[in-house]
Protein backbone atom coordinates (compact mmCIF):
# COMPACT_ATOMS: atom_id res chain seq x y z
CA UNK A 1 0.00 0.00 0.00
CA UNK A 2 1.56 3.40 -0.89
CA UNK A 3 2.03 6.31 1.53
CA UNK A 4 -0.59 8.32 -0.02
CA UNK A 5 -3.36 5.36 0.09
CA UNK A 6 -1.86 4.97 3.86
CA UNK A 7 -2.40 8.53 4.96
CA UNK A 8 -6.34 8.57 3.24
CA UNK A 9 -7.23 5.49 5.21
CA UNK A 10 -5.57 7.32 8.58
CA UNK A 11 -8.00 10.45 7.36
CA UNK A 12 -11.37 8.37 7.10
CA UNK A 13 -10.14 6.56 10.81
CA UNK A 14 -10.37 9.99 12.37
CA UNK A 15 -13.86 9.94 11.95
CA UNK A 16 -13.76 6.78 15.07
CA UNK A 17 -11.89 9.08 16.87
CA UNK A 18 -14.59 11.95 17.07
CA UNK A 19 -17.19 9.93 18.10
CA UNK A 20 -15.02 9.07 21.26
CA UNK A 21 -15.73 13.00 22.11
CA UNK A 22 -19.15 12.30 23.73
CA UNK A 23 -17.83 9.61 25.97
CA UNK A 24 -15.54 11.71 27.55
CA UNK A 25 -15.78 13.54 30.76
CA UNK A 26 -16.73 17.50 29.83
CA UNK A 27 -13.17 18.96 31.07
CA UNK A 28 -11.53 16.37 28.67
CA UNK A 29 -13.67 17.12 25.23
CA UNK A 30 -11.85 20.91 24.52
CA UNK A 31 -8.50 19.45 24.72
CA UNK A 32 -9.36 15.91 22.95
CA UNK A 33 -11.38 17.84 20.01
CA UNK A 34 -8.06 20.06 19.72
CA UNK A 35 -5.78 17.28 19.06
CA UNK A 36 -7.91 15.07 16.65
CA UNK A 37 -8.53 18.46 14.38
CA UNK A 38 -4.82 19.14 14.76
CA UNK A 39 -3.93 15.12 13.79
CA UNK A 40 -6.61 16.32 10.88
CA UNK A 41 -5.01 18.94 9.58
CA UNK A 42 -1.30 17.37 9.38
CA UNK A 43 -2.49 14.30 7.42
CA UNK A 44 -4.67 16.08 4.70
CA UNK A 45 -1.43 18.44 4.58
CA UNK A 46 1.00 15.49 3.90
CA UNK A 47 -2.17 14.13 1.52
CA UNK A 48 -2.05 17.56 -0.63
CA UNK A 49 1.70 17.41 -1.09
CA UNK A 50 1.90 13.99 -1.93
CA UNK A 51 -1.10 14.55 -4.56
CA UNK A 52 0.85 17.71 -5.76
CA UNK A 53 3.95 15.79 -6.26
CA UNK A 54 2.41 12.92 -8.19
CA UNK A 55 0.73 15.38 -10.21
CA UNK A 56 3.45 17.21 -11.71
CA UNK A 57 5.21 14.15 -11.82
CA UNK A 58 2.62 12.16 -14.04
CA UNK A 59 1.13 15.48 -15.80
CA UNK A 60 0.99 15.00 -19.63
CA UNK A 61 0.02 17.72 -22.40
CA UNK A 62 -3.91 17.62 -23.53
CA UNK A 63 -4.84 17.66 -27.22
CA UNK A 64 -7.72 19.65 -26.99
CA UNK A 65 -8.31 18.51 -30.98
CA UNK A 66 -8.71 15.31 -30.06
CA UNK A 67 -12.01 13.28 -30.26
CA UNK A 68 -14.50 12.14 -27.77
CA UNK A 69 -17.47 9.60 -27.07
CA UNK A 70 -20.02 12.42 -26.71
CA UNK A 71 -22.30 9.14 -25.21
CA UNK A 72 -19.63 8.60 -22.08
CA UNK A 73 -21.48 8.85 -18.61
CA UNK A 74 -19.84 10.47 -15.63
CA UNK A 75 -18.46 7.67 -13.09
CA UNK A 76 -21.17 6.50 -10.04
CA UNK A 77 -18.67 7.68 -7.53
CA UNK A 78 -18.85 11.72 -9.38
CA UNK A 79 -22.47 10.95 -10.61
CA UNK A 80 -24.24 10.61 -6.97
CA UNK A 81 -21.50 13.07 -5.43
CA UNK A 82 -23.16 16.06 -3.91
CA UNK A 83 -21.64 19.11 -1.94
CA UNK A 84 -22.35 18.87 1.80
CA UNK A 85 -23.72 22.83 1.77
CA UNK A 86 -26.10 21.87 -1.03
CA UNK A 87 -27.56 18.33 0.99
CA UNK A 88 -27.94 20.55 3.95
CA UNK A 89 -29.55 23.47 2.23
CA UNK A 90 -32.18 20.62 0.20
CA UNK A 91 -32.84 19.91 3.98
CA UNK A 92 -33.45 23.48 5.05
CA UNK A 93 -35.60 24.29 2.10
CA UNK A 94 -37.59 21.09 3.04
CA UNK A 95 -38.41 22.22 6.10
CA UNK A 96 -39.91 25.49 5.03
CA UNK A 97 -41.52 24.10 2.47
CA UNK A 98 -43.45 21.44 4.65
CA UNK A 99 -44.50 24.11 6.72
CA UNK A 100 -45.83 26.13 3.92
CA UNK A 101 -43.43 28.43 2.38
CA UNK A 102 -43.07 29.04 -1.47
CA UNK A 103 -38.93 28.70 -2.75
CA UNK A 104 -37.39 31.67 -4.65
CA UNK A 105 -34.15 31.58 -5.50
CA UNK A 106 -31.82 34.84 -5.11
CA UNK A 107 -29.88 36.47 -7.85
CA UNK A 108 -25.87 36.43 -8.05
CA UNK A 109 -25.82 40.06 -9.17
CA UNK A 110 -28.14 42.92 -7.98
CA UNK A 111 -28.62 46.91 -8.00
CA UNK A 112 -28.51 49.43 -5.29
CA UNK A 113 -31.64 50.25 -5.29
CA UNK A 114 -32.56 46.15 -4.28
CA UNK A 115 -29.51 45.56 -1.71
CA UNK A 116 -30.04 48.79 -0.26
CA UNK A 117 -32.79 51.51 -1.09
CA UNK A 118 -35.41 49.31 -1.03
CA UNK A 119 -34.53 47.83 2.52
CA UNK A 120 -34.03 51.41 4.18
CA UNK A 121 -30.53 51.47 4.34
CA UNK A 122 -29.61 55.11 4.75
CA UNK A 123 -27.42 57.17 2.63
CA UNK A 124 -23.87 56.90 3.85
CA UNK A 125 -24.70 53.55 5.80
CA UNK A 126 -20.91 51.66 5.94
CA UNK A 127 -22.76 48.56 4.51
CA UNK A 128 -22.60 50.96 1.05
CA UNK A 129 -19.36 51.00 1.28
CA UNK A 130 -16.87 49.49 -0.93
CA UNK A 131 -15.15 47.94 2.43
CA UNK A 132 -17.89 45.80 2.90
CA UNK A 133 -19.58 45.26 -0.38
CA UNK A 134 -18.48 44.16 -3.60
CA UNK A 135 -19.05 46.08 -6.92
CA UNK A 136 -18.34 45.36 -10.99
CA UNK A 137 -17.14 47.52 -13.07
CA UNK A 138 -20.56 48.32 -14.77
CA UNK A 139 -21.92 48.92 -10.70
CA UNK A 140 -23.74 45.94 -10.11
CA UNK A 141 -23.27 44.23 -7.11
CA UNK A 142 -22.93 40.59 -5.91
CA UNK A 143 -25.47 40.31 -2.84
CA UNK A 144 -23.54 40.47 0.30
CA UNK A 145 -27.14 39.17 2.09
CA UNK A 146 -30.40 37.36 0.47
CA UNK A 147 -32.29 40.07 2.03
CA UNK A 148 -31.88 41.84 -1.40
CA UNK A 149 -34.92 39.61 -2.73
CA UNK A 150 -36.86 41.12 -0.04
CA UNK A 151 -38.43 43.89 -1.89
CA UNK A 152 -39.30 41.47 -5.63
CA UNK A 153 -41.08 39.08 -3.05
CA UNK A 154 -43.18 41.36 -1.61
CA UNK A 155 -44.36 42.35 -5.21
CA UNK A 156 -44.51 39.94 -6.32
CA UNK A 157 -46.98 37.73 -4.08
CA UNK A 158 -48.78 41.00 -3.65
CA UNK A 159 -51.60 39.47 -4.83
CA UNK A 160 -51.71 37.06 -2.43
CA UNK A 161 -52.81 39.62 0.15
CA UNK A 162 -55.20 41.48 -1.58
CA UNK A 163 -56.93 38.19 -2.02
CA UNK A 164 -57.27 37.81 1.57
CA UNK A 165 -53.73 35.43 2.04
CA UNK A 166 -50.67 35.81 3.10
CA UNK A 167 -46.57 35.70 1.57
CA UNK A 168 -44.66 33.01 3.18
CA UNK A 169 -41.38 32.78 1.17
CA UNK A 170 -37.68 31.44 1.52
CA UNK A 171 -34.78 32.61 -0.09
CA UNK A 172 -31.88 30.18 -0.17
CA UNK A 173 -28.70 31.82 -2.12
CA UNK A 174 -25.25 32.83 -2.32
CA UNK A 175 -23.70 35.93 -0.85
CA UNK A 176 -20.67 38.01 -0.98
CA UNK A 177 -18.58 39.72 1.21
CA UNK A 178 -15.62 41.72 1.31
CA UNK A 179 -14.55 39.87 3.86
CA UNK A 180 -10.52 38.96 5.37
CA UNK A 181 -10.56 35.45 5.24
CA UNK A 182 -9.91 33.34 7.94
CA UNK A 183 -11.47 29.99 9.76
CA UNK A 184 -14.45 31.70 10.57
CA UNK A 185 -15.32 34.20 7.75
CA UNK A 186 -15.01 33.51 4.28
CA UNK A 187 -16.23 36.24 1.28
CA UNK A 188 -18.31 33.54 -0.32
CA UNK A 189 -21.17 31.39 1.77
CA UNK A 190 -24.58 31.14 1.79
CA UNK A 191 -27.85 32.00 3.24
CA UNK A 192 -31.39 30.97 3.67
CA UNK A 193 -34.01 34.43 4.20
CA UNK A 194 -37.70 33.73 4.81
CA UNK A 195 -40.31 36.68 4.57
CA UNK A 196 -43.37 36.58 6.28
CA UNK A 197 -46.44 38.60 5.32
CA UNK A 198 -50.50 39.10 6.82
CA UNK A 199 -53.08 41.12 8.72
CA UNK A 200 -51.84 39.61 11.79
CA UNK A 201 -48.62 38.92 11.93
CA UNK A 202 -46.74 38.34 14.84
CA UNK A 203 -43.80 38.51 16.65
CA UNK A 204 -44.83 35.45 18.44
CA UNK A 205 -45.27 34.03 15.25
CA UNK A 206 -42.29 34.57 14.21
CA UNK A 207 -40.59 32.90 17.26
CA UNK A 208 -42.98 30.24 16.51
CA UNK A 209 -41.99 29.49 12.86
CA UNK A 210 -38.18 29.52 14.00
CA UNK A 211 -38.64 27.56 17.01
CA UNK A 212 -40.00 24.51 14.55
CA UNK A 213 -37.54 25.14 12.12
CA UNK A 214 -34.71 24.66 14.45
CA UNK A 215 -36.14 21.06 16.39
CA UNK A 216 -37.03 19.85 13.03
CA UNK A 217 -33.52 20.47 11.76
CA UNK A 218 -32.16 18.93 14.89
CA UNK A 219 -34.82 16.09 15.79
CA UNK A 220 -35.30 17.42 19.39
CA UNK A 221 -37.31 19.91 21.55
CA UNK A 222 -35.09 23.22 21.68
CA UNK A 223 -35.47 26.14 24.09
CA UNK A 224 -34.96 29.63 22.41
CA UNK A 225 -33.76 33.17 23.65
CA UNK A 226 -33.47 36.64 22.39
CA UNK A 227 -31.02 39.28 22.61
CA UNK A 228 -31.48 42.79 20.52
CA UNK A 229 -30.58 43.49 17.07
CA UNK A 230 -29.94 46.31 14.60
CA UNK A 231 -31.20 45.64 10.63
CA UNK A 232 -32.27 48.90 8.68
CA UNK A 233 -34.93 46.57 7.28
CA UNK A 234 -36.47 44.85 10.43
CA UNK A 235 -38.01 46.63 13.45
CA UNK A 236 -37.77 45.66 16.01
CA UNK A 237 -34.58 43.87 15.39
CA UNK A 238 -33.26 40.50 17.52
CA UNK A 239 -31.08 37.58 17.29
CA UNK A 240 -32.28 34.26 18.27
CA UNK A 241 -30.40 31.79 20.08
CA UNK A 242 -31.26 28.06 20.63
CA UNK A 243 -29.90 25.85 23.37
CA UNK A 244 -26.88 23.57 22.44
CA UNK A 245 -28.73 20.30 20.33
CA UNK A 246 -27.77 17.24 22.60
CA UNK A 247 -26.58 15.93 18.84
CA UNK A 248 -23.56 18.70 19.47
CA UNK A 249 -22.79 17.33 22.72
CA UNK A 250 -25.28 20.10 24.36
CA UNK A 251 -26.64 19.30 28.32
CA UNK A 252 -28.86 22.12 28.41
CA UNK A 253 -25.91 24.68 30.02
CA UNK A 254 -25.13 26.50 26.62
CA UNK A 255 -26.40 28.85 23.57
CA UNK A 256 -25.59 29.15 20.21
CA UNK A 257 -26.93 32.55 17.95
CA UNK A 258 -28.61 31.04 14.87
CA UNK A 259 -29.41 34.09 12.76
CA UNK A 260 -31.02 38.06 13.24
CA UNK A 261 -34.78 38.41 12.67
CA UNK A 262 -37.53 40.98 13.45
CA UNK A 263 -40.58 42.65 12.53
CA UNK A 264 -40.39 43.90 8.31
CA UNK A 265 -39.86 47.78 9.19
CA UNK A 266 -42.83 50.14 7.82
CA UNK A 267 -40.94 51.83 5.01
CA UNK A 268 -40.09 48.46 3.44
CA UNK A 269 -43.79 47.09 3.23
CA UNK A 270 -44.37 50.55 1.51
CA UNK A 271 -41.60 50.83 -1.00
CA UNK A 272 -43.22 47.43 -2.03
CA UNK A 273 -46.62 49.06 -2.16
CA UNK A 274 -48.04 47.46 1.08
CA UNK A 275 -49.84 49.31 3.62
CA UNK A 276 -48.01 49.39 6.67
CA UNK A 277 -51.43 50.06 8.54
CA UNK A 278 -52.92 46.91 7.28
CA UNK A 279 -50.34 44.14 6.95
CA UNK A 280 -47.53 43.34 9.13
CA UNK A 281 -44.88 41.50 8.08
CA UNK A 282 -41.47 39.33 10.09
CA UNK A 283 -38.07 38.45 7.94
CA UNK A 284 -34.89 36.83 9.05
CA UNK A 285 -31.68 35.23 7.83
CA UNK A 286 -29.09 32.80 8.58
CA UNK A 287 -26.08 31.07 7.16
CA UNK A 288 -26.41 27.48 5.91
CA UNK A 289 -22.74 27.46 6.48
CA UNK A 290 -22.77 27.24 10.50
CA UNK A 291 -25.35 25.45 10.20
CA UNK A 292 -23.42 22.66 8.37
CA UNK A 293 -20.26 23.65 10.38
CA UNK A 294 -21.98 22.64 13.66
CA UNK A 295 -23.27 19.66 12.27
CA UNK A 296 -20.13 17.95 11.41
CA UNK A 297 -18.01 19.77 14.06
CA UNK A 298 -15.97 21.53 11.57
CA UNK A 299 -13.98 24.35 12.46
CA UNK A 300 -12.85 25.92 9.47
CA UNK A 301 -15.20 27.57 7.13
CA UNK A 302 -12.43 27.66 3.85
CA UNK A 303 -13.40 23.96 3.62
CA UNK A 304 -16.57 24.70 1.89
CA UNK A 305 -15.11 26.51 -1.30
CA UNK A 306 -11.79 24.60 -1.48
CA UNK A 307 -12.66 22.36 -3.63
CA UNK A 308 -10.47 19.86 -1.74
CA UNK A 309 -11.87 16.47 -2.88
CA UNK A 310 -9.99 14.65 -0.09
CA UNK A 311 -12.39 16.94 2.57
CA UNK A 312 -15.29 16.21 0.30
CA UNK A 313 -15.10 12.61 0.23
CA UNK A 314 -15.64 12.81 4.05
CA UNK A 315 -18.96 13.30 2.86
C-alpha cells in the first residue's frame, strides 16, 4: 500500500476518533477535540503534497483537438456526489416548504436600489461601502445578504394579500462579502431568508416558525432566547439563540446565535406598495454554512469553497 493510500485510510479513521468526544468527561472534550482536528489537519497536509507531487510528476500535455465519445457517462462515484452545503440546504428548504413556504431563488448580481434603497438602508450607511460590499465595473453588485430579494417578493406575491392570504417565502442563495478570510469568515457562503407577510402577523409568530424550524432540523425539543438586534430593514430587530442540540454534545448549560430576525420595518412594506397600517410582516436570515459547520463539528469555514476532494469525500 503506498504512503498516499496509507495517509487517506488514517484520514477516514479519524472519523472513530470523534465519536469518542461524547464519551468523555466535559473537562476532557476541549482538549481531545483540539488534538484530533490538529492530527486532521497534518495528514490532509502530507495528503495535498503527496497529490501535488504525483501530479506534476505524471502530468501529460492535452490535445484539446482530439475526439470524444459524446455518449460517455460520468463515473457513479462523481455521478451521486453532492456538496455537503447543497444536501444541507435541500434539507433546510424542506423544512420550510413542509410548513408552507413558497422557494425563490436569489440572484448572483443585484442593483442598489434592491440591496439597499429598497430595505431602508440610509445614505452613507458603511454597509454601502466598498469595504464591505463588492461592486463590478458596470456597478452591479454581488449580494452580500439574500435580504436583497426582499423587496421582488413582496411584489410579487402581492396578490396574495389582496386576495385575503398571506406571503410566506424562503430565499436560499449565495452571498458576498468583502470579507478577510480566515477559519471563521469567508467572502463567499450562503444564506437561507424567509419573509413573512399578513393582517396579523406576529412577533410570536415569528418565534414560533423559527422555534419549529430549528427542532425539526435537529430532531429534538429546543429552548430559544433573544437578545437585541440592529437591521435597517427589520423593526424591532433580535437575534435568536437556541440551546446547544444534545446531537452537538449540548446538556442544556449553553447557547448558540442562529441568525437576526424581526418585525419587516414600515418603510419596506411601503416601497413594495403594502400598507403598513394593514399588513404586518417578520423576515430573518441565517447562514447554511454554521449550520453545516456545527453539524459535522468543523472548524474551518475555507473547507466549503476549497474544492479539496480529499475533505469532500468525508462526505
Amino acid at each position: 500500500m503506498s504512503t498516499l493510500e496509507q495517509l487517506k485510510l488514517e484520514l477516514k479513521s479519524l472519523g472513530k476518533e470523534y465519536a469518542k468526544i461524547k464519551t468523555l468527561p466535559e473537562s476532557e472534550r476541549k482538549s481531545f477535540g483540539q488534538e484530533i482536528n490538529a492530527k486532521k489537519q497534518k495528514i490532509i497536509e502530507q495528503i495535498k503534497n503527496l497529490e501535488s507531487k504525483n501530479t506534476e510528476a505524471n502530468i501529460e500535455p492535452i490535445d484539446i483537438t482530439a475526439p470524444f465519445d459524446v455518449n460517455s457517462k460520468p463515473t457513479e462515484s462523481i455521478k451521486g456526489s453532492k456538496h455537503p452545503l447543497m444536501v444541507e440546504l435541500d434539507r433546510v428548504i424542506d423544512i420550510y416548504s413542509r410548513m408552507g413556504f413558497d422557494v425563490v431563488e436569489s440572484r448572483q448580481l443585484d442593483d442598489e436600489f434592491h440591496m439597499f434603497d429598497a430595505l431602508n438602508f440610509p445614505k452613507g450607511h458603511p454597509a454601502r461601502d466598498g469595504y464591505d460590499t463588492f461592486r463590478t465595473e458596470e456597478g452591479f453588485i454581488p449580494p452580500a445578504h439574500t435580504s436583497t430579494m426582499q423587496h421582488r417578493v413582496l411584489k410579487q406575491y402581492k396578490n396574495n394579500l389582496d386576495e385575503g392570504g398571506q406571503i410566506a417565502v424562503v430565499i436560499p442563495g449565495r452571498v458576498f462579502r468583502n470579507e478577510d478570510v480566515d477559519a471563521t469568515h469567508e467572502h463567499t457562503f450562503y444564506q437561507c431568508e424567509g419573509v413573512f407577510v399578513s393582517k396579523d402577523a406576529t412577533f410570536a409568530q415569528m418565534l414560533g416558525v423559527l422555534k419549529n424550524f430549528f427542532e425539526a432540523y435537529y430532531g429534538q425539543d429546543l429552548k430559544i432566547k433573544t437578545q437585541p438586534g440592529y437591521f435597517p430593514f427589520t423593526e424591532p430587530s433580535i437575534e435568536l439563540l437556541i440551546e446547544k442540540p444534545k446531537s452537538l454534545g449540548g446538556k442544556g448549560d449553553g447557547w448558540l446565535e442562529m441568525l437576526g430576525c424581526g418585525m419587516i420595518h414600515p418603510n419596506v412594506l411601503k416601497m413594495a406598495g403594502i400598507n403598513p397600517d394593514e399588513y404586518k410582516g417578520f423576515a430573518w436570515g441565517g447562514g447554511i454554512d454554521r449550520l453545516v459547520m456545527l453539524k459535522y463539528q468543523l472548524n474551518d469555514i475555507r473547507y466549503f469553497e476549497s474544492a479539496k476532494l480529499d475533505f469532500l469525500e468525508e462526505f
